[in-house]
N, C-alpha and C. Protein backbone atom coordinates (compact mmCIF):
# COMPACT_ATOMS: atom_id res chain seq x y z
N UNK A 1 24.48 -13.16 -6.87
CA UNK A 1 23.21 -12.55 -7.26
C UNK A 1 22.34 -12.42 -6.01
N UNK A 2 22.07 -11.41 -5.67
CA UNK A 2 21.28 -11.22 -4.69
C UNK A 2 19.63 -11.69 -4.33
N UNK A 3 19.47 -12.24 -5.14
CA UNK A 3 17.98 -12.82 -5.60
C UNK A 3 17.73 -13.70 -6.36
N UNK A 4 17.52 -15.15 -5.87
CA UNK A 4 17.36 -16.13 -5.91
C UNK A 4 16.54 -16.62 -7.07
N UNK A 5 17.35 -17.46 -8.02
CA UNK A 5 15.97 -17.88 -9.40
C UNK A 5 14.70 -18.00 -8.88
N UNK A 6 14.10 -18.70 -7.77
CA UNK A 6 12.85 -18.99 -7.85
C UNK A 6 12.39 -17.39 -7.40
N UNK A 7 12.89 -16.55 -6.87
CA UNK A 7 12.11 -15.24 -6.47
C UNK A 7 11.92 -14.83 -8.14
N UNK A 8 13.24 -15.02 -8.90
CA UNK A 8 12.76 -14.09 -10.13
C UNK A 8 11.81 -14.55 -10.97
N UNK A 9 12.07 -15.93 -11.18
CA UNK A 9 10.69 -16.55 -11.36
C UNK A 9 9.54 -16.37 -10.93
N UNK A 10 9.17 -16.49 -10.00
CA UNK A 10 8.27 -16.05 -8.99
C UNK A 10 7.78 -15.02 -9.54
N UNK A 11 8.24 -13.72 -9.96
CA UNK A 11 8.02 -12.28 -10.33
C UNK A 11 7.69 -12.47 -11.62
N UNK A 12 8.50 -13.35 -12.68
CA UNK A 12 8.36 -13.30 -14.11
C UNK A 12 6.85 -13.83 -14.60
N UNK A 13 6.52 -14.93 -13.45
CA UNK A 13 4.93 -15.88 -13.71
C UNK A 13 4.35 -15.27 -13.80
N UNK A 14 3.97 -13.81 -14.22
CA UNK A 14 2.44 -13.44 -14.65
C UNK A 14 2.82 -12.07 -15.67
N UNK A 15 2.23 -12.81 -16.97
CA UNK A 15 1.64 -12.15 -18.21
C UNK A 15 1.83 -11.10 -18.49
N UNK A 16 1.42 -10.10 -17.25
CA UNK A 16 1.44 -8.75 -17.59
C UNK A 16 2.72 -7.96 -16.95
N UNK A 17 3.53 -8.73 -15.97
CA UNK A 17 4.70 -7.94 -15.52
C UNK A 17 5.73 -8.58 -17.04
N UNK A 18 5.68 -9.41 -17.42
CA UNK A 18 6.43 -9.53 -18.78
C UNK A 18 6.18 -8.82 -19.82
N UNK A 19 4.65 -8.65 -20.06
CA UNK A 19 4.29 -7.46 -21.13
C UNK A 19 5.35 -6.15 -20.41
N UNK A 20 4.63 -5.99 -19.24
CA UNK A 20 5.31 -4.51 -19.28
C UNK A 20 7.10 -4.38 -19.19
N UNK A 21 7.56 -5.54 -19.34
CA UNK A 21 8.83 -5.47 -19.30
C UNK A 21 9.40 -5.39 -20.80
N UNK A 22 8.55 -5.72 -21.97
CA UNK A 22 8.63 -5.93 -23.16
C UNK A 22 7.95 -4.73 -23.54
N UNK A 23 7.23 -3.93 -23.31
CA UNK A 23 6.99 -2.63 -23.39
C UNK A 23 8.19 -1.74 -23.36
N UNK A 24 8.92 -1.95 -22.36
CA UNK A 24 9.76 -0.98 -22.01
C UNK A 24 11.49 -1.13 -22.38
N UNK A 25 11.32 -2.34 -23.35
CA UNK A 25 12.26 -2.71 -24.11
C UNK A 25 12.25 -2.11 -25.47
N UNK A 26 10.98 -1.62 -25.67
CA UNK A 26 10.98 -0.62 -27.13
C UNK A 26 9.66 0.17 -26.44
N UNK A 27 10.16 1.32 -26.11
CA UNK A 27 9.12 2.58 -25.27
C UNK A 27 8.49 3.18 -26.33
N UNK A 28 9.45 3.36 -27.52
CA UNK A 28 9.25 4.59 -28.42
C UNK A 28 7.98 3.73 -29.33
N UNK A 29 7.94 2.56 -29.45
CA UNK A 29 7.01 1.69 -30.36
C UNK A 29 5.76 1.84 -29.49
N UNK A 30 5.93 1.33 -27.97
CA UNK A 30 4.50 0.91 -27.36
C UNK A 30 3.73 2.10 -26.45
N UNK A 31 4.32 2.95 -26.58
CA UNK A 31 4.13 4.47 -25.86
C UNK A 31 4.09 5.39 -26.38
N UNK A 32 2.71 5.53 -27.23
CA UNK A 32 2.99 6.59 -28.42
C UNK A 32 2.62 8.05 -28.01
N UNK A 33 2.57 8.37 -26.91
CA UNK A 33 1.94 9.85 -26.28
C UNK A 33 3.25 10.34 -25.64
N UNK A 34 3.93 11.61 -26.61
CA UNK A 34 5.14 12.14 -25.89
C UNK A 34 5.31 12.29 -24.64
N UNK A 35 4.15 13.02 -24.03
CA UNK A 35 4.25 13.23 -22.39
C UNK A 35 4.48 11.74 -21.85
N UNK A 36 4.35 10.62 -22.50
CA UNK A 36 5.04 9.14 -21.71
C UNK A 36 6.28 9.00 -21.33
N UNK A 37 7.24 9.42 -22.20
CA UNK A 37 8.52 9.38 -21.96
C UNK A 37 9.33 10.90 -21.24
N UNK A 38 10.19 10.28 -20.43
CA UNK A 38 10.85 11.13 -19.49
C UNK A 38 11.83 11.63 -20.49
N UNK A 39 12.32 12.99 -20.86
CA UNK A 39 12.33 14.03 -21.82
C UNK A 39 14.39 13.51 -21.55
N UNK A 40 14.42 13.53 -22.86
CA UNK A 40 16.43 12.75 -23.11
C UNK A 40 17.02 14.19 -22.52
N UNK A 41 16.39 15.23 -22.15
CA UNK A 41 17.14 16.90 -21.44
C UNK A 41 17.55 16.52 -20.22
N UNK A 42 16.17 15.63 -19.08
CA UNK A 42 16.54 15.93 -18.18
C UNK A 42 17.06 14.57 -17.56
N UNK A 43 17.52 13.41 -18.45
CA UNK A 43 17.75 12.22 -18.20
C UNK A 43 18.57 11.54 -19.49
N UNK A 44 19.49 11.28 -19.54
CA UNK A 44 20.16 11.07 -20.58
C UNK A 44 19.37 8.99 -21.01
N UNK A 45 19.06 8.44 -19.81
CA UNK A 45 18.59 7.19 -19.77
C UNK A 45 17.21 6.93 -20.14
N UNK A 46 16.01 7.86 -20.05
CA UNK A 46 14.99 7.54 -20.56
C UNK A 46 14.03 7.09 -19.34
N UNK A 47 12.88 6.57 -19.88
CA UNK A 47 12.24 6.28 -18.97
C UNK A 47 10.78 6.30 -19.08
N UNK A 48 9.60 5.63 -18.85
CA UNK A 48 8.14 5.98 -19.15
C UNK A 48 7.52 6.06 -17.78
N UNK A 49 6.56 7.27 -17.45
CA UNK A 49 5.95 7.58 -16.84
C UNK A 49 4.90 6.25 -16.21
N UNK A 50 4.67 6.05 -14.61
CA UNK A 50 3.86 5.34 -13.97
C UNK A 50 2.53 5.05 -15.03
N UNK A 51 1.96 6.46 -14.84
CA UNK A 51 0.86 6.36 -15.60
C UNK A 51 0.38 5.87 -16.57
N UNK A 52 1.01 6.11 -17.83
CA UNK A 52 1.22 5.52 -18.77
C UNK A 52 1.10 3.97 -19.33
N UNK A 53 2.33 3.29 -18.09
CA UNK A 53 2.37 1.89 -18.02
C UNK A 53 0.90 1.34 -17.67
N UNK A 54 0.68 2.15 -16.48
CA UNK A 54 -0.79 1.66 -16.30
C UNK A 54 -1.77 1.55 -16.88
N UNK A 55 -2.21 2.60 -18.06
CA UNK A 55 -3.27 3.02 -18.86
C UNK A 55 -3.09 1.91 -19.56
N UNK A 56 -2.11 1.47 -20.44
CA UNK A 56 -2.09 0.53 -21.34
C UNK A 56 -2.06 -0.67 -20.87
N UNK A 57 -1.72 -1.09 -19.33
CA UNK A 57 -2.28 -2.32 -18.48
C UNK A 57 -3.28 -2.33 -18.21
N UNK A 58 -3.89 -1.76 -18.56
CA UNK A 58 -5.33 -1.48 -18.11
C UNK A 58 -5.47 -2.01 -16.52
N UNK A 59 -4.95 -1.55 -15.78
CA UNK A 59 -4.87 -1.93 -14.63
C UNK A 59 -4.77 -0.81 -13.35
N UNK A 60 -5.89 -0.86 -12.28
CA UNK A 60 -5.38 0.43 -11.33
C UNK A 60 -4.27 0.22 -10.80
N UNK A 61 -4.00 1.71 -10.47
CA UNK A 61 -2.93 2.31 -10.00
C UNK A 61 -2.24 1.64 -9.42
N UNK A 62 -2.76 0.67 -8.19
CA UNK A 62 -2.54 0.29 -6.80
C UNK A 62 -1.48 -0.85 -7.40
N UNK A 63 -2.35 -1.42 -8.54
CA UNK A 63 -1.51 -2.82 -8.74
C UNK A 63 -0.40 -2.97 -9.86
N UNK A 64 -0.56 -1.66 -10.59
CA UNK A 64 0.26 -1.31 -11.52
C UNK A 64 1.83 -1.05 -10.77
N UNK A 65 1.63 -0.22 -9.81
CA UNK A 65 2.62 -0.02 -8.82
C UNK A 65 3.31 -0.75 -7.94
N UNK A 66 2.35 -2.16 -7.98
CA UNK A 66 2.95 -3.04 -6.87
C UNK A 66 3.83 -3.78 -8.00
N UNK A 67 3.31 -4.07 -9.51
CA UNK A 67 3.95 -4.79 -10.60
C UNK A 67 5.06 -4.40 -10.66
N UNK A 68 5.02 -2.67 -10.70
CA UNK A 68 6.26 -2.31 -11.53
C UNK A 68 7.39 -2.59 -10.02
N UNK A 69 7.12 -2.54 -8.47
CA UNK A 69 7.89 -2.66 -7.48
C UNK A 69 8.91 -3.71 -7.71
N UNK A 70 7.48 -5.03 -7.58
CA UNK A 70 8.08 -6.20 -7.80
C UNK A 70 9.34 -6.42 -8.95
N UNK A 71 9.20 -5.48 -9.58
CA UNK A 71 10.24 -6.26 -11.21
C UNK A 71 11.44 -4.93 -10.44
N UNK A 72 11.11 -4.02 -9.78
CA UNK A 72 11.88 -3.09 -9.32
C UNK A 72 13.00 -3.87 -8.47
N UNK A 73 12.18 -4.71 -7.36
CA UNK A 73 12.69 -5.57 -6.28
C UNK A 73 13.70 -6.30 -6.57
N UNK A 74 13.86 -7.31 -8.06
CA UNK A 74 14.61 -8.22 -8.31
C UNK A 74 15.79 -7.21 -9.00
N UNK A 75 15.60 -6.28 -9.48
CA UNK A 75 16.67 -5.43 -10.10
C UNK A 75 16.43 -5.20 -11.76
N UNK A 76 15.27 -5.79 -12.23
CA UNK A 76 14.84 -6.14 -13.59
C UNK A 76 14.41 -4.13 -13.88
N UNK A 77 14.02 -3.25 -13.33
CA UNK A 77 13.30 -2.04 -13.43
C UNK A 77 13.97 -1.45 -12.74
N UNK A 78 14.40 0.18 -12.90
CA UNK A 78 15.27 1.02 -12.15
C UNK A 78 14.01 2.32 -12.32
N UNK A 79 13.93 3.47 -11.63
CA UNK A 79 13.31 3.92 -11.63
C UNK A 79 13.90 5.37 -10.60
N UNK A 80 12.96 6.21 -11.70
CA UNK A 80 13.56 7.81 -11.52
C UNK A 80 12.53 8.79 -11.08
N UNK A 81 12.55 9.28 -10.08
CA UNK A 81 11.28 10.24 -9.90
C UNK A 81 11.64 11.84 -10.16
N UNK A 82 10.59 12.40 -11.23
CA UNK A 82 11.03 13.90 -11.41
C UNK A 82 9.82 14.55 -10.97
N UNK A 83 9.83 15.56 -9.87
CA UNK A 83 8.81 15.82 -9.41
C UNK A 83 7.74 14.85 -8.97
N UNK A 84 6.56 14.89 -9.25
CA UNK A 84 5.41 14.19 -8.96
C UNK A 84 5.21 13.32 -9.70
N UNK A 85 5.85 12.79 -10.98
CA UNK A 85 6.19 11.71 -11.43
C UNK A 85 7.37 10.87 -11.70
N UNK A 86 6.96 9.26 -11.60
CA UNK A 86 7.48 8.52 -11.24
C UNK A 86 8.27 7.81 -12.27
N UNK A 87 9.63 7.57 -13.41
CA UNK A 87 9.40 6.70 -14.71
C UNK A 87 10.30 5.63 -14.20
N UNK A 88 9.53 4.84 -15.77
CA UNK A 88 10.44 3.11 -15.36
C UNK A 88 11.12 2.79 -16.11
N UNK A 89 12.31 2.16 -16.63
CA UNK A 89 13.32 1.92 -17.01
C UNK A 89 13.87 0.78 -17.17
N UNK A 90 14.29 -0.57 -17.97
CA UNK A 90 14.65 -1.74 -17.92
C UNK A 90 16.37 -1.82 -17.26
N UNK A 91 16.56 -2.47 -16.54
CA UNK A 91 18.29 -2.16 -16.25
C UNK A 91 18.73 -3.50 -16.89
N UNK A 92 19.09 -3.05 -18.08
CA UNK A 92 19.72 -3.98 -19.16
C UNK A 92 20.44 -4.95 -18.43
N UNK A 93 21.47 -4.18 -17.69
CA UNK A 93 22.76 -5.22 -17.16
C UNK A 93 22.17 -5.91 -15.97
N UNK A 94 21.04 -5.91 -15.16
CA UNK A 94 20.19 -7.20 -14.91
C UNK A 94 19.94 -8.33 -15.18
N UNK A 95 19.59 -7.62 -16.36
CA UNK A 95 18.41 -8.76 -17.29
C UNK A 95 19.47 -9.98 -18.24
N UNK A 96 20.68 -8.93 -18.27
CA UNK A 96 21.47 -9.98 -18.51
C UNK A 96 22.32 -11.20 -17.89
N UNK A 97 22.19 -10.24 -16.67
CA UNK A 97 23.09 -10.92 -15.35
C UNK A 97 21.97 -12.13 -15.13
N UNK A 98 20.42 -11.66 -15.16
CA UNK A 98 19.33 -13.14 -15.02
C UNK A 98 19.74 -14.17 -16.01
N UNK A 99 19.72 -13.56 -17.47
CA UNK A 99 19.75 -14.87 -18.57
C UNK A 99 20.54 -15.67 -18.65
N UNK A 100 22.10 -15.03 -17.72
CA UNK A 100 23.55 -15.89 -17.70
C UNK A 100 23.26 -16.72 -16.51
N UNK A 101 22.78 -16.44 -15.82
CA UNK A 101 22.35 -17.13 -14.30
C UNK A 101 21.74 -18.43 -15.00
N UNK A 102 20.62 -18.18 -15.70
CA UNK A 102 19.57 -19.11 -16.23
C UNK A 102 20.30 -20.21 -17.28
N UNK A 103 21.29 -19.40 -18.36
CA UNK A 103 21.88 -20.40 -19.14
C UNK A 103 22.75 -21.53 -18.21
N UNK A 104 23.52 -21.29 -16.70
CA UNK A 104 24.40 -21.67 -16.05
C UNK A 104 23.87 -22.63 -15.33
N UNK A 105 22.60 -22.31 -14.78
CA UNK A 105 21.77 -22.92 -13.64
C UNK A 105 20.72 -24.12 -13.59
N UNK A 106 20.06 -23.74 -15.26
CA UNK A 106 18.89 -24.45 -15.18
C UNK A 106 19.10 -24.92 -16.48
């Protein structure tokens, strides 16, 4: 694993990078404005728009972006840019590769 429990930990300790990771585990529930989701035509995987995440974090841009990096960084978020926007994406087989780490480790 390329990234060390305490880094992912590290990333998981605050509130709102877990909300938005639980957001984006059911998009279609917590993202109710079509233009949120990246259109199943031009992406068979899906995906919710930067913006979006942010509005409902109620959080600027700056730090919304550094959140979604960070969960990007550990491999927890994959992310697709179409044009001038940016969407985010959970990479399942991560998140699982963390929880087996975690059942093994700790």
């Amino acid at each position: 694993m390329k990234n060390n429990l305490a880094e992912v930990f590290k990333v998981l300790g605050n509130e709102t990078r877990l909300e938005m990771l639980s957001w984006l585990k059911d998009p279609m529930e917590h993202f109710d404005k079509p233009t949120a989701h990246l259109s199943k035509n031009i992406s068979e995987k899906g995906g919710v728009c930067v913006g979006d995440i942010q509005e409902k974090a109620k959080l600027s841009q700056s730090t919304t972006s550094h959140y979604l990096s960070m969960l990007q960084r550990i491999g927890l978020l994959e992310s697709e840019r179409h044009g001038k926007w940016t969407y985010y994406r959970r990479n399942e087989e991560r998140i699982e590769e963390v929880m087996d780490l975690i059942k093994r480790e700790v």
